[in-house]
C-alpha atoms as a PDB file:
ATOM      1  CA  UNK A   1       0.000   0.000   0.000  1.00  0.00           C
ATOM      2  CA  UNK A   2       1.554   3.439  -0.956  1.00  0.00           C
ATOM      3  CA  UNK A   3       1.009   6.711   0.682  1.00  0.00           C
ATOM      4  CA  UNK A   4      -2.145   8.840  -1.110  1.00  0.00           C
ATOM      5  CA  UNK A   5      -1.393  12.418  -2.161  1.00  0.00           C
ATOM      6  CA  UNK A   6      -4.164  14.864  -1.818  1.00  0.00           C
ATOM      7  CA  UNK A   7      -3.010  16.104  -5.283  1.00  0.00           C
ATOM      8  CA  UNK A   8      -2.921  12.600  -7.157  1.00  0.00           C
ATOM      9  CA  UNK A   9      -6.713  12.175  -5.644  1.00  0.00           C
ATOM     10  CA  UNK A  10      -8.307  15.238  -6.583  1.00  0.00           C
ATOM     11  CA  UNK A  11      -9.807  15.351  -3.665  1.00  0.00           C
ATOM     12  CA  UNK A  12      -9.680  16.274   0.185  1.00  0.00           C
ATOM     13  CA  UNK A  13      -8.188  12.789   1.935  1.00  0.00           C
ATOM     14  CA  UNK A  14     -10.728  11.012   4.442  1.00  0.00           C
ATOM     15  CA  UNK A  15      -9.458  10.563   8.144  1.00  0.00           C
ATOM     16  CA  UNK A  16      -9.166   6.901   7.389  1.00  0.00           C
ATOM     17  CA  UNK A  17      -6.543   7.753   4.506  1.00  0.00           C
ATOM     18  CA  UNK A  18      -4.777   9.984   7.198  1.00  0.00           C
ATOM     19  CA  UNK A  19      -4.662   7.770   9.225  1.00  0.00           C
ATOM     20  CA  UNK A  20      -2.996   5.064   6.892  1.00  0.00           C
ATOM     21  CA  UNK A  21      -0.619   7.568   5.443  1.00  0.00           C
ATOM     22  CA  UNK A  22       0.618   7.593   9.219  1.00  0.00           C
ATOM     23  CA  UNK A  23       0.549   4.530   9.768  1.00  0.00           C
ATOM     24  CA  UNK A  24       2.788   3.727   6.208  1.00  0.00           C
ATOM     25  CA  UNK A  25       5.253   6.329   7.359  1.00  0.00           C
ATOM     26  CA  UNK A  26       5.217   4.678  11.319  1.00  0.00           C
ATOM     27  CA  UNK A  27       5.879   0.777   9.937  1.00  0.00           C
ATOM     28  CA  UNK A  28       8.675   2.713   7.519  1.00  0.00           C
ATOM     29  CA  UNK A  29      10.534   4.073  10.218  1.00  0.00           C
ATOM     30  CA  UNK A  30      10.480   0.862  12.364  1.00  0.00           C
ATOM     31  CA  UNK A  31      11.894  -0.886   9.286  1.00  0.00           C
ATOM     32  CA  UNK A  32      15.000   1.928   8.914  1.00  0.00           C
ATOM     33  CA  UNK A  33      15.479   1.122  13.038  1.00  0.00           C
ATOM     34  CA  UNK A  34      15.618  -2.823  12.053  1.00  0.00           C
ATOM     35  CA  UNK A  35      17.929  -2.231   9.384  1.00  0.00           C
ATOM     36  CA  UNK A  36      20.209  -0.221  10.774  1.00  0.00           C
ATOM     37  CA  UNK A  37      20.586  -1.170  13.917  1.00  0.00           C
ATOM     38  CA  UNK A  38      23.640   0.701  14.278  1.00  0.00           C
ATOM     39  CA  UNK A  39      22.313   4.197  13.640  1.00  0.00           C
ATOM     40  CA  UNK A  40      19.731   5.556  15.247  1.00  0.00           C
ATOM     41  CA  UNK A  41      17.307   8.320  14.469  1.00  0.00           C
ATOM     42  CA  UNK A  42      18.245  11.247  16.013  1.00  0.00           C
ATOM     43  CA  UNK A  43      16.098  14.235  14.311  1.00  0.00           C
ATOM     44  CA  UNK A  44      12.754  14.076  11.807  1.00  0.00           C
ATOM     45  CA  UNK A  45      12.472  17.328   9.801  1.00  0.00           C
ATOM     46  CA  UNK A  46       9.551  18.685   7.592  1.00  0.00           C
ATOM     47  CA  UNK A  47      12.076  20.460   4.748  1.00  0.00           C
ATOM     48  CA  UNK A  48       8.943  21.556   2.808  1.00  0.00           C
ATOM     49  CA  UNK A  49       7.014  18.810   1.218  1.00  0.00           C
ATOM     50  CA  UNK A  50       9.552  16.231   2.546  1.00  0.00           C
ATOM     51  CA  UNK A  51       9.743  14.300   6.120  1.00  0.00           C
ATOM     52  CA  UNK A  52      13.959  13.614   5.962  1.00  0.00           C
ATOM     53  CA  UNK A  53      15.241  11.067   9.134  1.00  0.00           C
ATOM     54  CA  UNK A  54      18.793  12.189   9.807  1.00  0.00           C
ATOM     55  CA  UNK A  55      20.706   9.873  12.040  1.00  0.00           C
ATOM     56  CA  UNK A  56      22.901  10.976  15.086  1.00  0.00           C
ATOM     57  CA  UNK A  57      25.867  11.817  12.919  1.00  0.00           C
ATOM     58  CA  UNK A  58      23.838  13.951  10.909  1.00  0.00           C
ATOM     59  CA  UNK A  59      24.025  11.757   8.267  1.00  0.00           C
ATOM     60  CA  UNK A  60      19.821  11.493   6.000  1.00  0.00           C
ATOM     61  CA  UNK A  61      18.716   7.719   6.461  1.00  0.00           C
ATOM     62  CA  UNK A  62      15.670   8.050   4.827  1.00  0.00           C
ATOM     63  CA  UNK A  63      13.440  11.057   2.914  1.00  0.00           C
ATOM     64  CA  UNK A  64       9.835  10.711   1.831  1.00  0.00           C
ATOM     65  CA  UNK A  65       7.704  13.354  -0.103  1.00  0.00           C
ATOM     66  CA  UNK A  66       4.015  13.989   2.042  1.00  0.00           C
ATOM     67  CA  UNK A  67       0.821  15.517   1.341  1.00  0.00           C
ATOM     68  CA  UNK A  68       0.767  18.960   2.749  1.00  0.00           C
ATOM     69  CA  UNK A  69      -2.799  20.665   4.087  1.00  0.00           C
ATOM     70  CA  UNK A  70      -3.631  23.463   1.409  1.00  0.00           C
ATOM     71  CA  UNK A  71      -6.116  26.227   2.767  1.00  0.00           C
ATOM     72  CA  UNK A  72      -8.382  28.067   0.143  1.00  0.00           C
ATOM     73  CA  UNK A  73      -8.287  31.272   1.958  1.00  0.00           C
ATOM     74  CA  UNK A  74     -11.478  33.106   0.858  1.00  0.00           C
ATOM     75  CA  UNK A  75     -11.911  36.402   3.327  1.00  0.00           C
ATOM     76  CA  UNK A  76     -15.168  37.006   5.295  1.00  0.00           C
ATOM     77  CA  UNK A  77     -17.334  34.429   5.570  1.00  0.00           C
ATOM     78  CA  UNK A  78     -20.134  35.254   3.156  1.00  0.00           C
ATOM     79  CA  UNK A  79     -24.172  33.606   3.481  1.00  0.00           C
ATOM     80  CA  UNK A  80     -25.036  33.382  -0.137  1.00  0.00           C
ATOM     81  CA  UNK A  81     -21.338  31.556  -0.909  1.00  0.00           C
ATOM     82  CA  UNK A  82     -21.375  28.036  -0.591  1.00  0.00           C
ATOM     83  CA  UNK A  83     -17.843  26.502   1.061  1.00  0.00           C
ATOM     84  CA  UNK A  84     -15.959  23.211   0.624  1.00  0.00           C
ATOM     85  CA  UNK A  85     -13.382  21.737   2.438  1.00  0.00           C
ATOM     86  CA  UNK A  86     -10.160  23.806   3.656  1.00  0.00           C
ATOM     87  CA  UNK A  87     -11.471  26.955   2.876  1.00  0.00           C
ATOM     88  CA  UNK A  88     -10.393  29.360   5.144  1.00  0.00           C
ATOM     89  CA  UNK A  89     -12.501  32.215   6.123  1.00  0.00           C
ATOM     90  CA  UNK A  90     -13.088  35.059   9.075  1.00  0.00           C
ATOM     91  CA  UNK A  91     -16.405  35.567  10.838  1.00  0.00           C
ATOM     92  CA  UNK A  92     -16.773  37.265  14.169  1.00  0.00           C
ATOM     93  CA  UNK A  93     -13.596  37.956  15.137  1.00  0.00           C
ATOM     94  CA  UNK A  94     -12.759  34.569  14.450  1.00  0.00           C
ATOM     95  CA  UNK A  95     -10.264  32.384  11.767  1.00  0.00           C
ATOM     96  CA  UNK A  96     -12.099  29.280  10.758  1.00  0.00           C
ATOM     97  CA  UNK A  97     -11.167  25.996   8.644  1.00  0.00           C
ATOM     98  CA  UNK A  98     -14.145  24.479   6.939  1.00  0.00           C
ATOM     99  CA  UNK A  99     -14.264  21.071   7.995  1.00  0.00           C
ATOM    100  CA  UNK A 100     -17.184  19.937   5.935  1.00  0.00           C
ATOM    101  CA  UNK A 101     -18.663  21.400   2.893  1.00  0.00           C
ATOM    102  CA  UNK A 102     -21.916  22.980   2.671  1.00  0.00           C
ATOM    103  CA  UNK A 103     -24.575  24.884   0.283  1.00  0.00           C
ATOM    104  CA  UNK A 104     -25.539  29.171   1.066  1.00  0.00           C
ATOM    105  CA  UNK A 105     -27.047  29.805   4.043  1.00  0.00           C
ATOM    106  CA  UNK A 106     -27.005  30.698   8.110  1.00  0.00           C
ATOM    107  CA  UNK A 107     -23.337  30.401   9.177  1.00  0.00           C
ATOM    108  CA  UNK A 108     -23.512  26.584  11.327  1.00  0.00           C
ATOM    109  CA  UNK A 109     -20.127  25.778  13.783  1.00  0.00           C
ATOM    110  CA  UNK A 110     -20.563  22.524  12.826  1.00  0.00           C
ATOM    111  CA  UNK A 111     -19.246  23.070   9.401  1.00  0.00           C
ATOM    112  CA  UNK A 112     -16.359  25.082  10.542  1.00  0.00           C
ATOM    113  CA  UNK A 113     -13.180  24.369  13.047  1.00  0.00           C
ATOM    114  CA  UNK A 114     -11.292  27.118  14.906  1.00  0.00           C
ATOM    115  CA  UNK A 115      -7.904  28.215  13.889  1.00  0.00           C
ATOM    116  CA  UNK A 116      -7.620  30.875  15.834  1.00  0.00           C
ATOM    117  CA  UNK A 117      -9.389  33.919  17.968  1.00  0.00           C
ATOM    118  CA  UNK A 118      -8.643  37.840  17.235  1.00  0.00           C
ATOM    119  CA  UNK A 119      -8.322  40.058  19.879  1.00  0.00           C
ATOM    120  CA  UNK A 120      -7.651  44.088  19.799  1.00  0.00           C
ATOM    121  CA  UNK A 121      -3.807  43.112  19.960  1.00  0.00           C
ATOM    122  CA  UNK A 122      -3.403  41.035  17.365  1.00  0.00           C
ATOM    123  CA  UNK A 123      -6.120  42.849  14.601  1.00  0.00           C
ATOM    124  CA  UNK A 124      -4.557  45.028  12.281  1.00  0.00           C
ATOM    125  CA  UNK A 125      -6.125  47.541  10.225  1.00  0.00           C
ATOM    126  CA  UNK A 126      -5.651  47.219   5.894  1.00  0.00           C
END
């Protein structure tokens, strides 16, 4: 079973893919620790799209490419617009992910997942 790209799908993944893709990357690592029993992992970096496992001399064991989240940013949330997936919008003081698409109509926190609360500090004016 291979890792699923967002990108190769078309499509947002489901939490079971997610979950999988973890999982894939998880039983990968145990196999670099059974193989090289002699180097251990030391560091796992995100360098943009790729996970690299550098062992304690600093020396890459392993690199793998991964899906990355992409946001649709798309400004105040609006009622006639309808919303998918990873859109990312503001309403109320408030930065929100959609976390399941939906049709026009009264704004529902069900459909939406905090990213994060504005206060006067952090606000800026344009």
């Amino acid at each position: 079973m291979s890792i699923i790209y967002r990108q190769e799908k078309g499509a947002p993944l489901t939490a079971q893919e997610v979950d999988d893709n973890f999982r894939q990357l998880d039983e990968r690592v145990r196999t670099l620790e059974r193989h090289y029993p002699d180097r251990k992992i030391h560091q796992i970096k995100l360098e943009g799209d790729v996970i690299v496992i550098y062992d304690s001399a600093g020396e890459v064991m392993s690199s793998a490419k991964v899906p990355l989240l992409t946001l649709n940013p798309r400004g105040e949330w609006q009622p006639h617009e309808a919303y998918a997936r990873n859109d990312l919008i503001t309403h109320q003081d408030v930065a929100y992910i959609c976390s399941r698409s939906h049709k026009p109509g009264a704004f529902n926190p069900e459909h939406w997942q905090v990213l994060m609360k504005f206060n006067q500090e952090n606000k800026h004016e344009n």
